[in-house]
C-alpha atoms as a PDB file:
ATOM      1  CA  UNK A   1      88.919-117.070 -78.306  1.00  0.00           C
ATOM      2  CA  UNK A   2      90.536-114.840 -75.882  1.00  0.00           C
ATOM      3  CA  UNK A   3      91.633-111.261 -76.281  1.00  0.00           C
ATOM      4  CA  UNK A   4      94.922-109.334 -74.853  1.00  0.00           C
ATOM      5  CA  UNK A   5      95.438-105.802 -74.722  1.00  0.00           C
ATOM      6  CA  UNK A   6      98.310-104.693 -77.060  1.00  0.00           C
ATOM      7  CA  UNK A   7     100.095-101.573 -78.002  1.00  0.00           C
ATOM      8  CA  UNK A   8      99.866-100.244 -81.932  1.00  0.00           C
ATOM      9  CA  UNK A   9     102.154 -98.074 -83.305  1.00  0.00           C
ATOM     10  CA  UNK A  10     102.008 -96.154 -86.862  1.00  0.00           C
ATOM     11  CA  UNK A  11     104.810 -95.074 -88.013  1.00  0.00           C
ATOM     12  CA  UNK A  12     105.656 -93.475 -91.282  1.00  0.00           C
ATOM     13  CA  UNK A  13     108.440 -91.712 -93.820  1.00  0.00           C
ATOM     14  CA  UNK A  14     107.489 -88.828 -95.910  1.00  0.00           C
ATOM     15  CA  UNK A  15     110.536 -88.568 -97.729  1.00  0.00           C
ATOM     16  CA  UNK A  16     113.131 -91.900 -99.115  1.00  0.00           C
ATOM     17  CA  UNK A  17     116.320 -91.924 -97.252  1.00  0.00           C
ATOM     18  CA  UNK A  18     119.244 -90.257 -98.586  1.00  0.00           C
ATOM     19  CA  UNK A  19     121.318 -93.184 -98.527  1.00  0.00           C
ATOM     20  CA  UNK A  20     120.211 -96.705-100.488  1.00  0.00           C
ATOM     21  CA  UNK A  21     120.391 -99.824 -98.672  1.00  0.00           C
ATOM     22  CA  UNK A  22     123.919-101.214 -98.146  1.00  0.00           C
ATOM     23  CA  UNK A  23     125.363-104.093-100.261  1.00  0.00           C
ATOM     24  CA  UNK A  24     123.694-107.284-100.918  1.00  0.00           C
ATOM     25  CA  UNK A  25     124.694-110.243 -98.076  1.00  0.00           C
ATOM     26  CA  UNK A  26     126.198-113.259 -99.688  1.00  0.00           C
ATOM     27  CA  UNK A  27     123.911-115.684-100.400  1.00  0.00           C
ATOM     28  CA  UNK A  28     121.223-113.656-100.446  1.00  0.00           C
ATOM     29  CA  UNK A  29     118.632-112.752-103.473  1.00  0.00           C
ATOM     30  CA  UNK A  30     114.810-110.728-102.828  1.00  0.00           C
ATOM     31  CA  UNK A  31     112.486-111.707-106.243  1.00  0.00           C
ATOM     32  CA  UNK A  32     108.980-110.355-106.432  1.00  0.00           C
ATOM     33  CA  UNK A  33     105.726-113.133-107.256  1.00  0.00           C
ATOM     34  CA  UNK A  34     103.775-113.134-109.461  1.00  0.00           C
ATOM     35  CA  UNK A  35     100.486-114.771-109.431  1.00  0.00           C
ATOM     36  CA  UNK A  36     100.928-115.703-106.076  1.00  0.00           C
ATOM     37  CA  UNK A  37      99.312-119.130-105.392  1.00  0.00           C
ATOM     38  CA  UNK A  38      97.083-118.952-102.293  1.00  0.00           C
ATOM     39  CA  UNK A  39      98.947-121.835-100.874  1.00  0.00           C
ATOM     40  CA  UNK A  40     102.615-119.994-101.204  1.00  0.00           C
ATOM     41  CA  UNK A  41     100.814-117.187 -98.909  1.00  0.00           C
ATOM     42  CA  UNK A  42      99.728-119.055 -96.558  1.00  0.00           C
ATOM     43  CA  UNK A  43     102.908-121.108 -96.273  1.00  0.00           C
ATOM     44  CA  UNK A  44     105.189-117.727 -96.017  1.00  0.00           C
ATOM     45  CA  UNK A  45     102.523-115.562 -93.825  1.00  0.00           C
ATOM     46  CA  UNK A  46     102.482-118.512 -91.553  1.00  0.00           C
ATOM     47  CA  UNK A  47     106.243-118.887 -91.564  1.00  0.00           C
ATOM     48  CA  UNK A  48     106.552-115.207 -90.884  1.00  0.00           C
ATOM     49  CA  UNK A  49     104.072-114.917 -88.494  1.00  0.00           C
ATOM     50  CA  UNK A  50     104.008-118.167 -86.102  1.00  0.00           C
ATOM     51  CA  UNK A  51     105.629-116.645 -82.974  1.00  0.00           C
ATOM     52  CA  UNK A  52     103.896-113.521 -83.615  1.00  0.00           C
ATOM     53  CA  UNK A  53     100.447-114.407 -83.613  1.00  0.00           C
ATOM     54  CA  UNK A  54      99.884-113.541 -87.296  1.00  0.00           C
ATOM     55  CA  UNK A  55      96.968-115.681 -87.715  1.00  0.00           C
ATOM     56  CA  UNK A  56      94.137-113.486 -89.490  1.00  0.00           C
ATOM     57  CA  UNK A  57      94.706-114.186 -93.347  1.00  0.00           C
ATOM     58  CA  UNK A  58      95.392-118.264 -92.333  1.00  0.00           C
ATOM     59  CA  UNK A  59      91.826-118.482 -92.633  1.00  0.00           C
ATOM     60  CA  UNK A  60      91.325-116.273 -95.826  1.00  0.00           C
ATOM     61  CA  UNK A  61      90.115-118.840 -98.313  1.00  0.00           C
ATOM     62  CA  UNK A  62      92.197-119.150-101.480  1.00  0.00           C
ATOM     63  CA  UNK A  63      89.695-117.569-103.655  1.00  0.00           C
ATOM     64  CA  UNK A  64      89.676-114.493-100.964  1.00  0.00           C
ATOM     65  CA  UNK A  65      93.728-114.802-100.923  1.00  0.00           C
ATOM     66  CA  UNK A  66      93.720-115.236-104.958  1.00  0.00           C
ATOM     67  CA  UNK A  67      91.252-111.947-105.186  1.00  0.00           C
ATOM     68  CA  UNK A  68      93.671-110.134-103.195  1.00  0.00           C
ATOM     69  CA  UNK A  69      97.097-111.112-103.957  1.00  0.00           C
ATOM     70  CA  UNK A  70      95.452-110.580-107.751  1.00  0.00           C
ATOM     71  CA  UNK A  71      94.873-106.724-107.297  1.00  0.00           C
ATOM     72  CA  UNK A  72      97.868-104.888-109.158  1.00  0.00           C
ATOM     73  CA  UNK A  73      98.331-102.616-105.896  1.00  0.00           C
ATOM     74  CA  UNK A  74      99.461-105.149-103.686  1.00  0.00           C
ATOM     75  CA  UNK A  75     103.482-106.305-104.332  1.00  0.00           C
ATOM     76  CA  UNK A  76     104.708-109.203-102.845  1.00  0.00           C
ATOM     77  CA  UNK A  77     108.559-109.746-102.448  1.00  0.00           C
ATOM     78  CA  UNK A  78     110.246-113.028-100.872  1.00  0.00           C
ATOM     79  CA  UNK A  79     113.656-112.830-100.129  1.00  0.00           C
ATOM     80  CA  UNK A  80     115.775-115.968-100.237  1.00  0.00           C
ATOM     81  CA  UNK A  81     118.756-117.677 -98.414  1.00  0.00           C
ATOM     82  CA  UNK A  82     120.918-120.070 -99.719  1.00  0.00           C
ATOM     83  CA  UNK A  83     118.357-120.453-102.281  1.00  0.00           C
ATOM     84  CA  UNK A  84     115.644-121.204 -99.544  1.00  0.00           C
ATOM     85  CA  UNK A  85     112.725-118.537 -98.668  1.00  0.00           C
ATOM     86  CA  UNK A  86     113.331-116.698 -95.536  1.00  0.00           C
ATOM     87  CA  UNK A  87     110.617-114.079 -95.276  1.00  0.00           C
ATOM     88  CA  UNK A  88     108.532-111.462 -97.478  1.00  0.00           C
ATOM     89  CA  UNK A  89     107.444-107.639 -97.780  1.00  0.00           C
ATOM     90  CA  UNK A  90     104.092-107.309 -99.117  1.00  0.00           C
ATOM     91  CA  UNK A  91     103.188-103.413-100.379  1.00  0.00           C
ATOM     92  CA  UNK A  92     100.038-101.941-100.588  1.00  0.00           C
ATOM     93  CA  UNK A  93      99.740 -99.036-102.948  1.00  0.00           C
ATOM     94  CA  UNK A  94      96.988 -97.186-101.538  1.00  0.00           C
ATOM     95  CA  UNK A  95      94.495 -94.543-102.855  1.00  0.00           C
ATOM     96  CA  UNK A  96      95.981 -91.169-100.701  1.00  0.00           C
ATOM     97  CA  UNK A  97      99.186 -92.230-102.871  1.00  0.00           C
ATOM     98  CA  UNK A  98     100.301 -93.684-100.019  1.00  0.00           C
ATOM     99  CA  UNK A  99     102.376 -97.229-100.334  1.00  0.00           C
ATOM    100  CA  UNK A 100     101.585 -99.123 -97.088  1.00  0.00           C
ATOM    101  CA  UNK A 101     104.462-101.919 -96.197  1.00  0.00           C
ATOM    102  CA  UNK A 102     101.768-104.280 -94.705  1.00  0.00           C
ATOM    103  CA  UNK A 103     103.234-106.933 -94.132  1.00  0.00           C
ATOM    104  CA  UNK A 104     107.282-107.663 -93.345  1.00  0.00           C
ATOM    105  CA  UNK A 105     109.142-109.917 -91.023  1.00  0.00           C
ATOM    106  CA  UNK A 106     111.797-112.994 -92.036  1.00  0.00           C
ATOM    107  CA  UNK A 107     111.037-116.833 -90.541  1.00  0.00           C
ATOM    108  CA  UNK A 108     112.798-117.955 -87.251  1.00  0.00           C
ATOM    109  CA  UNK A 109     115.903-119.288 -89.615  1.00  0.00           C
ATOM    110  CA  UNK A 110     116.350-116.143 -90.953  1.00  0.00           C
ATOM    111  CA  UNK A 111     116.623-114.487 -87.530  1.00  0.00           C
ATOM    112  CA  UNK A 112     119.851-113.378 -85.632  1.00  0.00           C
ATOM    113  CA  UNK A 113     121.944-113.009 -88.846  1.00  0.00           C
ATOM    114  CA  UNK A 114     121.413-109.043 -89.453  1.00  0.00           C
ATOM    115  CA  UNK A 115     119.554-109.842 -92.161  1.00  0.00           C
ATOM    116  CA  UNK A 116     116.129-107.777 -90.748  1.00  0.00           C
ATOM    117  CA  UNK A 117     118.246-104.807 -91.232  1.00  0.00           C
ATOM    118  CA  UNK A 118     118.942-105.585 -94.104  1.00  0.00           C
ATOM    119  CA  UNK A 119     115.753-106.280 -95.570  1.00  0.00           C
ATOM    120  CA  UNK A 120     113.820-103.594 -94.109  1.00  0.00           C
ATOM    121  CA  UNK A 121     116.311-100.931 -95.626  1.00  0.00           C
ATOM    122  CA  UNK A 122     115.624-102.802 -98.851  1.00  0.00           C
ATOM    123  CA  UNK A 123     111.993-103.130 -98.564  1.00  0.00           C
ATOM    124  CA  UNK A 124     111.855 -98.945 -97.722  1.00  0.00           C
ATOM    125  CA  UNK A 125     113.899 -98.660-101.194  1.00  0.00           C
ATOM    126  CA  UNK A 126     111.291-100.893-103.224  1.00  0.00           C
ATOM    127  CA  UNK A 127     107.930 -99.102-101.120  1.00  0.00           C
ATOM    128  CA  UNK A 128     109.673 -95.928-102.433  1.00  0.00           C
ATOM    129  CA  UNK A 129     110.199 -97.002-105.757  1.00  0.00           C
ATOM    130  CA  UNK A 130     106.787 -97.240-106.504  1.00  0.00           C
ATOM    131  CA  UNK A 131     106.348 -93.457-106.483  1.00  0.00           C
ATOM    132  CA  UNK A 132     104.150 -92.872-103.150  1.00  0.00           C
ATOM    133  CA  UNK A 133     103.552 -89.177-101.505  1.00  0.00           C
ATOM    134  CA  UNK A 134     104.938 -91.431 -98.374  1.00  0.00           C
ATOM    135  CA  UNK A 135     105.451 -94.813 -96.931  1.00  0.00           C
ATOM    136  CA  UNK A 136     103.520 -96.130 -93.790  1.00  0.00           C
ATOM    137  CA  UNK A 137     103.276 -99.196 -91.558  1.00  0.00           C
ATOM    138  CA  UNK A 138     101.953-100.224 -88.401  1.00  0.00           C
ATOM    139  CA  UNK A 139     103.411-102.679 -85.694  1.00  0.00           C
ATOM    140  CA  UNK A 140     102.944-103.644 -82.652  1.00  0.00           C
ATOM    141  CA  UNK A 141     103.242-105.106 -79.306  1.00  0.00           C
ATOM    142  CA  UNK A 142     102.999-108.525 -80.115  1.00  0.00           C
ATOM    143  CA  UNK A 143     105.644-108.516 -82.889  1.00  0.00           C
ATOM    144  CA  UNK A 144     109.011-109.050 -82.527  1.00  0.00           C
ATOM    145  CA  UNK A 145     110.750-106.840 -79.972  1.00  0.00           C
ATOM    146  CA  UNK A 146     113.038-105.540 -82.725  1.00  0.00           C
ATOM    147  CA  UNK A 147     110.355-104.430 -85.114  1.00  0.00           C
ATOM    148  CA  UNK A 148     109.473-100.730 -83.762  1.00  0.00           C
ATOM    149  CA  UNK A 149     113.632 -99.892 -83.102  1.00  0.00           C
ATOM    150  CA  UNK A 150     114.475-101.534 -86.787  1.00  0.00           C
ATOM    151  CA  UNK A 151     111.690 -99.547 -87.854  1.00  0.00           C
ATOM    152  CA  UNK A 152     113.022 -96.396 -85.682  1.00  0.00           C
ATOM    153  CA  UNK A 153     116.472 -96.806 -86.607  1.00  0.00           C
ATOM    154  CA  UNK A 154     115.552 -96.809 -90.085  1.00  0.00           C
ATOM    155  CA  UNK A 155     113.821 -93.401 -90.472  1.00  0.00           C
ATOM    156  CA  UNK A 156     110.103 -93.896 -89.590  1.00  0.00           C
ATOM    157  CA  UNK A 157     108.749 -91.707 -87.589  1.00  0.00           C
ATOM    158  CA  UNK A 158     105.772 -92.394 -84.707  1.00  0.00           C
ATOM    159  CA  UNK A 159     102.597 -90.681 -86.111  1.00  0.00           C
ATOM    160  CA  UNK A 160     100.277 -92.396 -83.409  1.00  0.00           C
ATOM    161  CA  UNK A 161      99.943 -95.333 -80.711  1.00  0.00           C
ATOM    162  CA  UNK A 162      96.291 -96.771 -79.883  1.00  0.00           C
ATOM    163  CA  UNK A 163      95.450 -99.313 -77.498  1.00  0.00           C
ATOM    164  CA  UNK A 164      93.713-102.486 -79.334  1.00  0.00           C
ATOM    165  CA  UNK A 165      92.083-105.678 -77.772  1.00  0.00           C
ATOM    166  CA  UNK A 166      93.581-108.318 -80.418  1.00  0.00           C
ATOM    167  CA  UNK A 167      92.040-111.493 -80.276  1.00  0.00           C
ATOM    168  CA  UNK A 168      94.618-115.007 -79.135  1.00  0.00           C
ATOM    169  CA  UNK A 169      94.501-118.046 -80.845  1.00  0.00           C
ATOM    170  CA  UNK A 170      93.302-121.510 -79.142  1.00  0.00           C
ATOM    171  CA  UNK A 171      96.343-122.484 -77.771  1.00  0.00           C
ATOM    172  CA  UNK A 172      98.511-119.419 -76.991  1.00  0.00           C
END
């Protein structure tokens, strides 16, 4: 497996915005899981992910993924389209008091409607619900274009940018 040099960028909120997300779109509907199955994971984190080289957790095993998505700091939310799943923000309550969005994006259907807006002003609403001191996320180079503006646009602030060697999959 090769490596490429990419760009990552922490960026962070230390107070909720004043204003809450706007309405619901039609059609649309964001439930939390419960019990997570392993399999539901790896089926949304590889939806998420594919063009993005997401590829880490694919090879979690599901009694690593079960420990994990087990732990009662780590939220999972999938929101839905038409009834169908269309991406996920997964929250990691950390032990600085910190709630970490670690992992957000919607699947190539999703994208293009002005739904990521959306989403991420709702995810930033649930991260702050849980109480934290601030709310945190990293992203980077390799993720969609959109991701650090959205993010931007949004509130976050830049806290730092390091220079990582991330491996590539077979194939890319």
């Amino acid at each position: 497996m090769s490596s490429a040099g990419v760009t990552r960028t922490y960026v962070e909120m230390r107070t909720p915005p004043a204003s809450p997300p706007g309405a619901v779109p039609a059609d649309v509907l964001v439930l939390p899981v419960s019990r997570c199955p392993a399999v539901y994971y790896r089926f949304l984190y590889g939806e998420v992910g594919r063009d993005w080289q997401w590829f880490d957790r694919l090879h979690w095993s599901d009694a690593e993924l079960s420990a994990y998505l087990a732990r009662p700091t780590v939220h999972l939310h999938v929101v839905h389209v038409d009834g169908a799943p269309a991406g996920y923000a997964e929250f990691v309550e950390h032990d600085d008091g910190s709630v970490e969005i670690a992992y957000f994006g919607l699947m190539s259907h999703a994208l293009g409607r002005g739904l990521g807006r959306w989403f991420l002003e709702w995810a930033i609403a649930a991260a702050w619900a849980l109480g934290p001191s601030r709310v945190w996320l990293h992203t980077c180079t390799l993720d969609h274009p959109a991701a650090l503006p959205n993010y931007l646009a949004r509130g976050f602030v830049v806290t730092r940018t390091e220079q990582v060697s991330a491996p590539v999959p077979p194939g890319a």
